[in-house]
C-alpha atoms as a PDB file:
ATOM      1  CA  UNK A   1     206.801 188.993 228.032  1.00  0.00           C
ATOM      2  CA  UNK A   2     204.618 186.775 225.268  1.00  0.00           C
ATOM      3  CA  UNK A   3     208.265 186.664 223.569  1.00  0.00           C
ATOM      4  CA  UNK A   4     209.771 185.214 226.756  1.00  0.00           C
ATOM      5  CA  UNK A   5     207.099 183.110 227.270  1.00  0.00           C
ATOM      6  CA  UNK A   6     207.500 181.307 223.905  1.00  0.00           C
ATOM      7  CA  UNK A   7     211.099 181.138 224.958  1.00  0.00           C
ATOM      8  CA  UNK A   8     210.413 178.835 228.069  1.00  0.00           C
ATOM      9  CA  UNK A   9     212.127 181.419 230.075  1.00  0.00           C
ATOM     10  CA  UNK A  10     208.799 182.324 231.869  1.00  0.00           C
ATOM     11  CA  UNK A  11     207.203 179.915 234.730  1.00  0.00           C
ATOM     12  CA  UNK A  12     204.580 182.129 236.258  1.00  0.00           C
ATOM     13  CA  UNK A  13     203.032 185.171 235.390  1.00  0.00           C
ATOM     14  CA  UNK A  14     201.417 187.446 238.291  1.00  0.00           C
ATOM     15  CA  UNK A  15     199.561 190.927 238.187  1.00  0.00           C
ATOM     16  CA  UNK A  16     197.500 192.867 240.283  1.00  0.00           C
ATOM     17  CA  UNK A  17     194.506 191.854 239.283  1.00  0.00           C
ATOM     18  CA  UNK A  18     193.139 190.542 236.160  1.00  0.00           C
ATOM     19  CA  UNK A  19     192.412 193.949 234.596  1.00  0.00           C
ATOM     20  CA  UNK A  20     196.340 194.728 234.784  1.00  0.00           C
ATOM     21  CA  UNK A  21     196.337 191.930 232.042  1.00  0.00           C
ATOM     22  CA  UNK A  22     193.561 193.406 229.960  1.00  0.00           C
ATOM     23  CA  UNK A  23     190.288 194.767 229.842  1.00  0.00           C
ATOM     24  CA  UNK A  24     188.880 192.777 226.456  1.00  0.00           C
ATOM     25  CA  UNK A  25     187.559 189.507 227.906  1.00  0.00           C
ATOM     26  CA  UNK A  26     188.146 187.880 224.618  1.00  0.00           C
ATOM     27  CA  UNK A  27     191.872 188.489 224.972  1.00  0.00           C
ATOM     28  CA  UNK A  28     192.065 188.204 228.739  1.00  0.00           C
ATOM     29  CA  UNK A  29     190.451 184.503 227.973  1.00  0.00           C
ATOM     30  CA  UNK A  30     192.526 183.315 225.293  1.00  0.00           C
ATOM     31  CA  UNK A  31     195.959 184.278 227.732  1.00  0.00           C
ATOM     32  CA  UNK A  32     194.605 182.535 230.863  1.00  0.00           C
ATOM     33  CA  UNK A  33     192.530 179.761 229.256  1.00  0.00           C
ATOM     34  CA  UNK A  34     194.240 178.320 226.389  1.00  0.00           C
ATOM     35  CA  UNK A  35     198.321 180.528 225.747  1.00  0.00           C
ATOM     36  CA  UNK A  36     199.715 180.218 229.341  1.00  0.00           C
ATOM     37  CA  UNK A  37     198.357 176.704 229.970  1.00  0.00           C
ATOM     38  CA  UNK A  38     199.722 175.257 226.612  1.00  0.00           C
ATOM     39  CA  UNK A  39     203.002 177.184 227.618  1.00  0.00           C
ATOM     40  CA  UNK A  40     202.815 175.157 231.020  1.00  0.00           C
ATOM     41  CA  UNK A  41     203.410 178.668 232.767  1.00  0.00           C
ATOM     42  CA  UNK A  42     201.210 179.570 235.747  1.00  0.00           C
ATOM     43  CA  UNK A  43     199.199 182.644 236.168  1.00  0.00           C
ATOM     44  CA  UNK A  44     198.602 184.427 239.510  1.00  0.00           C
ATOM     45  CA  UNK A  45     196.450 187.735 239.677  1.00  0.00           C
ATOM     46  CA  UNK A  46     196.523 188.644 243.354  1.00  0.00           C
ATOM     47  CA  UNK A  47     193.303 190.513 244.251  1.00  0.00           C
ATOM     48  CA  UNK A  48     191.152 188.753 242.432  1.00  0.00           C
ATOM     49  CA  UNK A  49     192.450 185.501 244.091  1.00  0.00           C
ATOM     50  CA  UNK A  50     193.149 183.412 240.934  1.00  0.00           C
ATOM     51  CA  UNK A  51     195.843 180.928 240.449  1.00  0.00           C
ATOM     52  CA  UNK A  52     195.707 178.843 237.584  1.00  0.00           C
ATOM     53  CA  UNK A  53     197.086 176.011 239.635  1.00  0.00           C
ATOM     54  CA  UNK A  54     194.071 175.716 240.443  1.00  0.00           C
ATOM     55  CA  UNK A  55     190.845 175.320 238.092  1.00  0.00           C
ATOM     56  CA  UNK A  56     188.421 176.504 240.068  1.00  0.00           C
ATOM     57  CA  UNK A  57     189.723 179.909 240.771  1.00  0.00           C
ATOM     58  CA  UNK A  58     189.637 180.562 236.888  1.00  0.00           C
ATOM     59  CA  UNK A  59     185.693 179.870 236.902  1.00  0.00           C
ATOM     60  CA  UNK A  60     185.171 183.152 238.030  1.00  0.00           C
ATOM     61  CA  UNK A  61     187.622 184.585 236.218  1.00  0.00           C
ATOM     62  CA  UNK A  62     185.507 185.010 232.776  1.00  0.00           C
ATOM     63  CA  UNK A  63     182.818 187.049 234.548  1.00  0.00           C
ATOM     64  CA  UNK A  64     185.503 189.472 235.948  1.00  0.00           C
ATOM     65  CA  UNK A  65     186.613 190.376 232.514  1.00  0.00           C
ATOM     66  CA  UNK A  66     183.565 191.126 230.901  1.00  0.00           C
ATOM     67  CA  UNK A  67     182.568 193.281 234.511  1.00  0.00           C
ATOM     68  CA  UNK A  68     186.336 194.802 233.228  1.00  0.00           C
ATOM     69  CA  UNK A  69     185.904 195.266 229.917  1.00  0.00           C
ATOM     70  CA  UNK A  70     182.364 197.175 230.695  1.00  0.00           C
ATOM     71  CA  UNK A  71     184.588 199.433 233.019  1.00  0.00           C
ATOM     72  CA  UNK A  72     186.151 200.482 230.413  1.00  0.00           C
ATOM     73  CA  UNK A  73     183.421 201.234 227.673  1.00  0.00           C
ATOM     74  CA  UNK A  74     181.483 202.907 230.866  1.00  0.00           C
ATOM     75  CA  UNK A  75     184.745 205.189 231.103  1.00  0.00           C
ATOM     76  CA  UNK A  76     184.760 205.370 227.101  1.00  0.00           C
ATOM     77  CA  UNK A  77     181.223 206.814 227.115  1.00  0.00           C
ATOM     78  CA  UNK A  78     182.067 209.299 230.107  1.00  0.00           C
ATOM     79  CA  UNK A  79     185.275 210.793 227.942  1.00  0.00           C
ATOM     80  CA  UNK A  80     182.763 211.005 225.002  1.00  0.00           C
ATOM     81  CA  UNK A  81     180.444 212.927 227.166  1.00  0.00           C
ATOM     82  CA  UNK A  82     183.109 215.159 228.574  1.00  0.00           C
ATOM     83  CA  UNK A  83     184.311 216.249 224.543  1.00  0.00           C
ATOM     84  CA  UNK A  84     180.925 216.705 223.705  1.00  0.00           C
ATOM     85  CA  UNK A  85     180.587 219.414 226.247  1.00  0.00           C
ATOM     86  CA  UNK A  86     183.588 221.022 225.430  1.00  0.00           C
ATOM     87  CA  UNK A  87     182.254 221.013 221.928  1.00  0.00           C
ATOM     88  CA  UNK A  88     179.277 222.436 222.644  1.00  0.00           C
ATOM     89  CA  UNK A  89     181.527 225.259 224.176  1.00  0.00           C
ATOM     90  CA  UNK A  90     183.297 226.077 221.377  1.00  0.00           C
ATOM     91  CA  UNK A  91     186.363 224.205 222.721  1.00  0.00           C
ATOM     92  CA  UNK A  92     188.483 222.140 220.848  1.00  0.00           C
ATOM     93  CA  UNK A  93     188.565 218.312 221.661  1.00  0.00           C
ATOM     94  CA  UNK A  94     191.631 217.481 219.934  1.00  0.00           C
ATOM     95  CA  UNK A  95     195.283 218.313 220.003  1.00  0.00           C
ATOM     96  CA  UNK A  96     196.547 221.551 219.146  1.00  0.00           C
ATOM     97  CA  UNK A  97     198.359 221.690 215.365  1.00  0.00           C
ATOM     98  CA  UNK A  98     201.486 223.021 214.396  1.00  0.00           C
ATOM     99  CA  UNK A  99     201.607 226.701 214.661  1.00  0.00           C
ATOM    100  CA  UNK A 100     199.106 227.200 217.750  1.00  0.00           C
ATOM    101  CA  UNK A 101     199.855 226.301 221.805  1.00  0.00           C
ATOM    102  CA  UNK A 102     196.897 225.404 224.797  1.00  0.00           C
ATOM    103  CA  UNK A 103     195.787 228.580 226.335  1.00  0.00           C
ATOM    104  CA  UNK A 104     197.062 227.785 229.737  1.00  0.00           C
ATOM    105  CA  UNK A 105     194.003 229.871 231.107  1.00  0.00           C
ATOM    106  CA  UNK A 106     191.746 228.694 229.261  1.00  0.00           C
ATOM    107  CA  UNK A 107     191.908 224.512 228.386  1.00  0.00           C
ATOM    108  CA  UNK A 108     190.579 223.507 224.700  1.00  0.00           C
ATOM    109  CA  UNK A 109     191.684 227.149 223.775  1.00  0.00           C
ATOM    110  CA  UNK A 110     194.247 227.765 221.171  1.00  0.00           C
ATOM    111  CA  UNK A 111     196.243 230.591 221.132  1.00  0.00           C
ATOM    112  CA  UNK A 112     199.312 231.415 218.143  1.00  0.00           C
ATOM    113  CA  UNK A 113     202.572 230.039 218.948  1.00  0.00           C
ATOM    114  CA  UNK A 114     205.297 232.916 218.301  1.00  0.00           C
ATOM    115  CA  UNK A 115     207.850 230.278 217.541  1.00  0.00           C
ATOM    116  CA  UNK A 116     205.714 228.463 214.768  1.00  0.00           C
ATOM    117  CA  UNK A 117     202.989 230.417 213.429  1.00  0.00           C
ATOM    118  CA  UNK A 118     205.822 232.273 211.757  1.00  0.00           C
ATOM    119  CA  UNK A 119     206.515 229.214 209.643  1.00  0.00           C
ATOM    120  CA  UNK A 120     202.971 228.369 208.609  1.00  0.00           C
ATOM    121  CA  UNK A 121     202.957 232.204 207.705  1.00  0.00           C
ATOM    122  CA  UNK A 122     206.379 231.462 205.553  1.00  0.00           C
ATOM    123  CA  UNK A 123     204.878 228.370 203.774  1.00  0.00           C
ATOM    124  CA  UNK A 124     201.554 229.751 202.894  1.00  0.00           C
ATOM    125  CA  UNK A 125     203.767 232.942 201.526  1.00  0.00           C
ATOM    126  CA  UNK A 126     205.912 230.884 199.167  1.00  0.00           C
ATOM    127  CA  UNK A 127     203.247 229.129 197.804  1.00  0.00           C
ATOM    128  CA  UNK A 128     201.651 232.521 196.809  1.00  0.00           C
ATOM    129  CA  UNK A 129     204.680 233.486 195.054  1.00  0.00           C
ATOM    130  CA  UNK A 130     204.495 230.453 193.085  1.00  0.00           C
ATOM    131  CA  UNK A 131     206.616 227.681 195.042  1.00  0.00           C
ATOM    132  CA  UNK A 132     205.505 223.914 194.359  1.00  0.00           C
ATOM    133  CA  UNK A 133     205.217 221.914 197.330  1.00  0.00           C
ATOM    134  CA  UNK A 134     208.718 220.314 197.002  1.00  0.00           C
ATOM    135  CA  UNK A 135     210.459 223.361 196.727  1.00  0.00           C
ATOM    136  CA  UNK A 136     209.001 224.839 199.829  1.00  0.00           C
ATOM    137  CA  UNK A 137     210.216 221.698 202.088  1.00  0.00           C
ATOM    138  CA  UNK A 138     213.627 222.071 200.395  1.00  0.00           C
ATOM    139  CA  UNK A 139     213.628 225.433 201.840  1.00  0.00           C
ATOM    140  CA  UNK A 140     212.346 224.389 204.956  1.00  0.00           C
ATOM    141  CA  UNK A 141     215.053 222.565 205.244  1.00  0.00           C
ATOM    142  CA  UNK A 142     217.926 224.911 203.602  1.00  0.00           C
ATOM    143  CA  UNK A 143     216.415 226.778 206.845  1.00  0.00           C
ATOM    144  CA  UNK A 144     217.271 224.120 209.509  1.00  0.00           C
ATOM    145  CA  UNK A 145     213.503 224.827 210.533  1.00  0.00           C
ATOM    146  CA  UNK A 146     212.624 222.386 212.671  1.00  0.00           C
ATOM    147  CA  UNK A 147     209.545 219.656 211.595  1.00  0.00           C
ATOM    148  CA  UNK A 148     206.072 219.996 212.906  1.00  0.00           C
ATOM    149  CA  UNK A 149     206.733 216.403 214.626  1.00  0.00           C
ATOM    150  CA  UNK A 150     210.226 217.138 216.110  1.00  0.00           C
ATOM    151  CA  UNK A 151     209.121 220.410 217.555  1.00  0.00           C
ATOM    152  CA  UNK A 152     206.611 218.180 219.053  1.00  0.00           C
ATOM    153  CA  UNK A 153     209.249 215.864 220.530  1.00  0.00           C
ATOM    154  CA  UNK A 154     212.014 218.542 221.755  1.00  0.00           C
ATOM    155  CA  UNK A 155     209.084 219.972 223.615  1.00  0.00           C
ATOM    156  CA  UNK A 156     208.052 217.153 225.010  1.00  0.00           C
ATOM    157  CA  UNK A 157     211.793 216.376 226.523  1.00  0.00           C
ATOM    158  CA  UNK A 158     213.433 214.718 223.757  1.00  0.00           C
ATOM    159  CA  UNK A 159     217.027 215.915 222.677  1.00  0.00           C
ATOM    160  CA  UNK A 160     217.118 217.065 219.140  1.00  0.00           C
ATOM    161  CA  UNK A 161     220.369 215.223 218.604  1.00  0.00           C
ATOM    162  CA  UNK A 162     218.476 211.571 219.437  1.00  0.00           C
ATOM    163  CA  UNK A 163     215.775 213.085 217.017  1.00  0.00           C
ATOM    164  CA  UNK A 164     216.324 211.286 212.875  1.00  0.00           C
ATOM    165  CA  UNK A 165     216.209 214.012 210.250  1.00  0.00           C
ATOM    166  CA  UNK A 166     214.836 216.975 212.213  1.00  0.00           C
ATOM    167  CA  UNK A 167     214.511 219.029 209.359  1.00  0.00           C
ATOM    168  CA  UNK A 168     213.674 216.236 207.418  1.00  0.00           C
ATOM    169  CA  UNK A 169     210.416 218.274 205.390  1.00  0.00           C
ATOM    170  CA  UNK A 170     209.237 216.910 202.339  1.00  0.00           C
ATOM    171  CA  UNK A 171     206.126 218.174 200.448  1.00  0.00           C
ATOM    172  CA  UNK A 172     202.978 215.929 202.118  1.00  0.00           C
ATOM    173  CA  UNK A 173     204.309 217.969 205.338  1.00  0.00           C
ATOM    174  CA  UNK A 174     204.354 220.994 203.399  1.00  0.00           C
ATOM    175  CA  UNK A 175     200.688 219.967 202.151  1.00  0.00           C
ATOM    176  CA  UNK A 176     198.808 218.885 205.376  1.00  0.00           C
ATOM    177  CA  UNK A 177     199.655 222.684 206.500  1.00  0.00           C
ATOM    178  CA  UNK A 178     198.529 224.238 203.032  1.00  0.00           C
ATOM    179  CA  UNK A 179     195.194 221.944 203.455  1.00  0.00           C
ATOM    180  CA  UNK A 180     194.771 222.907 207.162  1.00  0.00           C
ATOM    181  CA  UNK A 181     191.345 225.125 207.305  1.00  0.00           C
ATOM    182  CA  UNK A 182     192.914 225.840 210.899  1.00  0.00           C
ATOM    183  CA  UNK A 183     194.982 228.535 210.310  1.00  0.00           C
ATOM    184  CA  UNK A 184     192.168 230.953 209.320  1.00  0.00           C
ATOM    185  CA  UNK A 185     190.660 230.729 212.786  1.00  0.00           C
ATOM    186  CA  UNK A 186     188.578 227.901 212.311  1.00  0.00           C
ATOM    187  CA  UNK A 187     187.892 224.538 214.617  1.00  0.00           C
ATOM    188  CA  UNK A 188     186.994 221.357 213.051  1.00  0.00           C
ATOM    189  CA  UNK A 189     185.803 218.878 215.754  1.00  0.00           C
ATOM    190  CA  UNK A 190     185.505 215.149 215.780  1.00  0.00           C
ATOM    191  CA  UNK A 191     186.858 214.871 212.212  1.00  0.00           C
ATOM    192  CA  UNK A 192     188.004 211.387 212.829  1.00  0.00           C
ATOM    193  CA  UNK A 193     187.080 208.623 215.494  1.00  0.00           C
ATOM    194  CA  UNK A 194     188.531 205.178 217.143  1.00  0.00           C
ATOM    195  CA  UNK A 195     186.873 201.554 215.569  1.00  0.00           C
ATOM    196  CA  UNK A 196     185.717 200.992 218.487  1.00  0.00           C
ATOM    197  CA  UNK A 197     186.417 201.941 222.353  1.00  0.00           C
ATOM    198  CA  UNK A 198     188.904 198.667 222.977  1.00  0.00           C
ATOM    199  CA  UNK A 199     191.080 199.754 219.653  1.00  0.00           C
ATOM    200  CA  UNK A 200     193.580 202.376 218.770  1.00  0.00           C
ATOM    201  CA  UNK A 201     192.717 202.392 214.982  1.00  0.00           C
ATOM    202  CA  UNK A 202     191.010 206.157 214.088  1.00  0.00           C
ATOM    203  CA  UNK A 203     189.085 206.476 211.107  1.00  0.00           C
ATOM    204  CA  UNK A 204     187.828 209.535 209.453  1.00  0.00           C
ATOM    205  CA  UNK A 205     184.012 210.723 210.197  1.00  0.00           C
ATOM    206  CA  UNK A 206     181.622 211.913 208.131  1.00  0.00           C
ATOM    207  CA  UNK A 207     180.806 215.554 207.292  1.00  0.00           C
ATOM    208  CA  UNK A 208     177.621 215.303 209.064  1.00  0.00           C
ATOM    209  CA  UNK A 209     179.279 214.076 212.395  1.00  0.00           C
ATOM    210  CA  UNK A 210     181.747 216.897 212.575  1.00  0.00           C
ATOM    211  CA  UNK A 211     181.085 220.407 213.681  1.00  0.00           C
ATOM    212  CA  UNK A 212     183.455 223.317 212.321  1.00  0.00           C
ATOM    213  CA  UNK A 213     183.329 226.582 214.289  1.00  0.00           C
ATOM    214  CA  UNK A 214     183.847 229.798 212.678  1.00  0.00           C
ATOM    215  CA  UNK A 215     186.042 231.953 214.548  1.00  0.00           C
ATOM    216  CA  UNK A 216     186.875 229.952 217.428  1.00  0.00           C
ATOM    217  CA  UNK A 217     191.051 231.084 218.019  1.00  0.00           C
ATOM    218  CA  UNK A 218     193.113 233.590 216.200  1.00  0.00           C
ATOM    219  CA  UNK A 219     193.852 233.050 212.439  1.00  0.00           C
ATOM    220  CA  UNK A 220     197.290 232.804 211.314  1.00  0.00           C
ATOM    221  CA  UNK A 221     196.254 233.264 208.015  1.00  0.00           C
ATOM    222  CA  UNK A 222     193.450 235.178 206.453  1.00  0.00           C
ATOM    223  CA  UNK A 223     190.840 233.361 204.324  1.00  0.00           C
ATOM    224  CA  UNK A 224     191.550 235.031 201.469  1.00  0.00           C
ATOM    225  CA  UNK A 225     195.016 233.642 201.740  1.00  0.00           C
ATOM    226  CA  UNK A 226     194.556 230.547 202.443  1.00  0.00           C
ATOM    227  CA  UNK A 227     191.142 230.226 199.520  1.00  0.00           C
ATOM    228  CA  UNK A 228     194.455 231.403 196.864  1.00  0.00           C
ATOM    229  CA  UNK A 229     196.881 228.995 198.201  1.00  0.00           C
ATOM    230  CA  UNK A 230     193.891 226.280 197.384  1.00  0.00           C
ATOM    231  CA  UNK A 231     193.475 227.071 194.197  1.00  0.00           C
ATOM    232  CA  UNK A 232     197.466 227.007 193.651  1.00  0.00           C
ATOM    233  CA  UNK A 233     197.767 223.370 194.889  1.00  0.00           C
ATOM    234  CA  UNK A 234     194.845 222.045 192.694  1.00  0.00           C
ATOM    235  CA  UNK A 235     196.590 223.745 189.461  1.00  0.00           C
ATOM    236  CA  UNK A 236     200.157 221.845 190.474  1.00  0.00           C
ATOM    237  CA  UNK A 237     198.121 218.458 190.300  1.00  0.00           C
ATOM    238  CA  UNK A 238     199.516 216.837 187.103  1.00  0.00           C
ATOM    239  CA  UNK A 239     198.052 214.029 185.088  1.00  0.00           C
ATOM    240  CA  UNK A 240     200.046 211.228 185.935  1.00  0.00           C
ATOM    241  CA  UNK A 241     202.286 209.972 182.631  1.00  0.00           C
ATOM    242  CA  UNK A 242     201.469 206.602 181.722  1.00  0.00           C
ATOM    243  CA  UNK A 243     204.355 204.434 182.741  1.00  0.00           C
ATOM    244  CA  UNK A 244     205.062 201.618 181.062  1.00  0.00           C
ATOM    245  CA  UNK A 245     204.420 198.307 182.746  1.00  0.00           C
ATOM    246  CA  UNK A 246     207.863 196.492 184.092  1.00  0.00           C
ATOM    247  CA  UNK A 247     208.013 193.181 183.314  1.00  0.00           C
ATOM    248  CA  UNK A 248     210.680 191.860 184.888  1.00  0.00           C
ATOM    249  CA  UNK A 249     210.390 188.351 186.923  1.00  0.00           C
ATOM    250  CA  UNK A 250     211.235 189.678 189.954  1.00  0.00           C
ATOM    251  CA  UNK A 251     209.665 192.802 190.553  1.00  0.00           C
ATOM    252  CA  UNK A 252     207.911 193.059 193.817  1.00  0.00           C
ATOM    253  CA  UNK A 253     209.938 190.125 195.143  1.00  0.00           C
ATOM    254  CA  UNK A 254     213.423 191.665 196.195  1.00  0.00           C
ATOM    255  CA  UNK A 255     214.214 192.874 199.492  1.00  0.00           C
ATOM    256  CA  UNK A 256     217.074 194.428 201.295  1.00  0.00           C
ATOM    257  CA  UNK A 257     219.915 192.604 203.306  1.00  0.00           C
ATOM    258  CA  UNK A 258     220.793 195.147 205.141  1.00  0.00           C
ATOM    259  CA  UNK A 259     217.175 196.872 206.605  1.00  0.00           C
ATOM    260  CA  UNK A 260     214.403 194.648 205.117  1.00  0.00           C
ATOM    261  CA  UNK A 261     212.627 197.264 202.801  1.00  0.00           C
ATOM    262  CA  UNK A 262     211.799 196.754 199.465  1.00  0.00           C
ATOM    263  CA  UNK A 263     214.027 197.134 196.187  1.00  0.00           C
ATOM    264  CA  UNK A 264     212.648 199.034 193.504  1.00  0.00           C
ATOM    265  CA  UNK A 265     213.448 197.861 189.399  1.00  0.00           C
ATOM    266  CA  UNK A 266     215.539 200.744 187.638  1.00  0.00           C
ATOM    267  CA  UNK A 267     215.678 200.699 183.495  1.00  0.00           C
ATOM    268  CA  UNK A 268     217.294 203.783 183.126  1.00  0.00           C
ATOM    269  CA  UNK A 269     220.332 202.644 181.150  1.00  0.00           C
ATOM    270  CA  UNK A 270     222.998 205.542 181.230  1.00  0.00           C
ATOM    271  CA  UNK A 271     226.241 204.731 178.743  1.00  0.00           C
ATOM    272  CA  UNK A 272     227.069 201.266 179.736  1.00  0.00           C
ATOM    273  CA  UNK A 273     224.962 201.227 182.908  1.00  0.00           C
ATOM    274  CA  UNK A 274     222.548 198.014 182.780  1.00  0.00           C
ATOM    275  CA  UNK A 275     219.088 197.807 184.346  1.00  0.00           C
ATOM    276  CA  UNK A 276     219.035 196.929 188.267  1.00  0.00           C
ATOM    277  CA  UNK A 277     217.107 196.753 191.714  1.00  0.00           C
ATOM    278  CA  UNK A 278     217.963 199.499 194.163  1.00  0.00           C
ATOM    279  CA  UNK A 279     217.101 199.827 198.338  1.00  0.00           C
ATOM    280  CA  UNK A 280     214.604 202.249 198.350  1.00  0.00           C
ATOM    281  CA  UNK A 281     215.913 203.672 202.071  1.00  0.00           C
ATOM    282  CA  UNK A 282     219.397 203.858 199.345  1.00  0.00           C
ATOM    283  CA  UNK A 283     217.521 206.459 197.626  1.00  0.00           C
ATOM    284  CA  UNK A 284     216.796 208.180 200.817  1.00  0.00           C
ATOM    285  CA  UNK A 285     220.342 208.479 202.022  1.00  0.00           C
ATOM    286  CA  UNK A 286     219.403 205.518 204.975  1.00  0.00           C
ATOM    287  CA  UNK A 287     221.456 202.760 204.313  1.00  0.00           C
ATOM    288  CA  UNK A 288     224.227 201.169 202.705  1.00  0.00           C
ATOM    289  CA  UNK A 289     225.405 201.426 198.593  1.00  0.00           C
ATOM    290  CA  UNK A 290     224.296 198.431 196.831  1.00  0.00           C
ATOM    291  CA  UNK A 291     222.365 197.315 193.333  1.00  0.00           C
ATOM    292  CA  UNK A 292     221.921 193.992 192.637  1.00  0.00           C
ATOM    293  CA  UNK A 293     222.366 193.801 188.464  1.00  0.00           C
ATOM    294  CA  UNK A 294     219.233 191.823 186.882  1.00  0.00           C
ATOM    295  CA  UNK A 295     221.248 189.757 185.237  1.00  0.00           C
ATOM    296  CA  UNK A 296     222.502 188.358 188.200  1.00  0.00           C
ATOM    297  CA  UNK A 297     218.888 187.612 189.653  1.00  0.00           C
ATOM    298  CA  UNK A 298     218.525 186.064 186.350  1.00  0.00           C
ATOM    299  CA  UNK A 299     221.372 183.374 187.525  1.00  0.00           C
ATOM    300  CA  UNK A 300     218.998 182.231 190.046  1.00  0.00           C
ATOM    301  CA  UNK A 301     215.554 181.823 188.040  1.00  0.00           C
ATOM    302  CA  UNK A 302     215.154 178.170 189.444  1.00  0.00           C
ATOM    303  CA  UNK A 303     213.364 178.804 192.860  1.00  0.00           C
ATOM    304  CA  UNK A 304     213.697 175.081 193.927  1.00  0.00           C
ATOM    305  CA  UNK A 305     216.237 176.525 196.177  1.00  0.00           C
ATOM    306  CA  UNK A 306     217.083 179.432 198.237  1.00  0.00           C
ATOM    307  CA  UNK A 307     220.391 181.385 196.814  1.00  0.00           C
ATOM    308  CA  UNK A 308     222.436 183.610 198.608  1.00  0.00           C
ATOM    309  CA  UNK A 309     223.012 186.609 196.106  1.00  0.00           C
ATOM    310  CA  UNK A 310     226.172 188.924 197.161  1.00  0.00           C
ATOM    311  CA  UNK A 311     225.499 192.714 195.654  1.00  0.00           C
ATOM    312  CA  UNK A 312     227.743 195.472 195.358  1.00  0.00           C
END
């Protein structure tokens, strides 16, 4: 709509009521007060009898927002209530994780999943014989086992065919399940929480403000298990090798054509191959086959002008 808007091809706006357009009063103010009247578009919002055509109506209008916007905190602190008691239960508060379902008898219960507890049981078995992390997901997807967030979406309705790279594993996947204290039987509540009730942002909480709970569903895998596969990840952390510093001009400043991302610097020279920039969604297999060679960058040094470089 804000897109039309800025494209003239909007006259009036209406909605319900003035909540329908927001419940922060800051943002609800700058739309009616200062974006749609520099726009020259009119705002209606029916039940609260407002019609920028008229000033007076929007008066009012700043003391229904904030009575809106402390709707929604009030609800905010009545959800927060709610979790706390289910907490205090023993209940989970958050979603379930990959390898466990609701108890449909029993809400903020978790009970194994017989379709995907299996895998967690796989992973965590493979890294006790020894597998890295990257292996494992290569395996994973040898397997054509679906990913923890496509099962997610097939479940929810989605066709797998619409889905991009369902087996698409790769070994931070592989490590959020090795990491996951979960799957020996224990709940870990409120480990993260929103900025603040009017954002979506979610930052992690402190130890002191979560509360784990020994025992609360069935483990998948036993603590000795999962204590071993620990100490396995922490000996495959490697020093990183000191790289040496790339100084080419244009590092950081080269972007694909084709989908926008960025192009990374390669010096590997193999026989006559000479040093270029590569799309890193190339290296992924996501789009097209292109390098651009440095010393054609090099052709365009003077940036008093904008060139238009052809790759192949």
């Amino acid at each position: 709509m804000l897109a039309d808007i800025k494209a003239g091809l909007v006259a009036t706006v209406i909605v319900k009521d003035l909540s329908r357009l927001g419940r922060n009063h800051i943002e609800v103010g700058k739309y009616t007060q200062i974006v749609f009247p520099e726009a020259e578009v009119r705002f209606i919002a029916v039940n609260n009898a407002v019609d920028s055509s008229d000033q007076s109506d929007l008066d009012f209008s700043p003391f229904v927002n904030i009575m809106n916007e402390w709707y929604a905190r009030d609800v905010t602190h009545k959800v927060k209530a709610v979790l706390a008691q289910k907490d205090r239960q023993g209940k989970a508060v958050g979603r379930y994780p990959y390898g466990y379902l609701d108890n449909p008898d029993d809400k903020g219960r978790w009970v194994v999943d017989p379709e995907t507890a299996p895998v967690v049981q796989e992973i965590f078995r493979l890294k006790l014989e020894g597998w890295s992390n990257e292996w494992i997901a290569k395996e994973m997807k040898k397997r054509q086992i679906l990913k923890p967030s496509a099962v997610r979406k097939v479940r929810g309705g989605q066709n797998l065919e619409d889905l991009e790279r369902p087996y698409g594993w790769n070994s931070e996947s592989v490590r959020n399940i090795l990491h996951n204290q979960t799957y020996t039987g224990t709940l870990t509540n409120f480990q993260s929480k929103r900025v603040s009730f009017n954002s979506k942002k979610r930052v992690a909480t402190r130890e002191d403000e979560q509360n784990v709970i020994e025992d609360a569903h069935p483990a998948i895998v036993s603590k000795e298990d999962f204590e071993k596969a620990q100490e396995l990840c922490e000996k495959d952390k490697r020093k990183p090798v000191p790289q040496e510093v790339d100084d080419n001009m244009f590092v950081g400043m080269c972007f694909c054509a084709d989908c926008g991302r960025r192009m990374y610097h390669s010096k590997t020279r193999k026989g006559n191959v000479r040093p270029y920039f590569l799309c890193a969604n190339r290296v992924l297999d996501r789009c097209t086959r292109h390098r651009i060679w440095d010393e054609v960058l090099e052709e365009y040094s003077d940036f008093n002008f904008t060139p238009v470089l052809k790759y192949d």
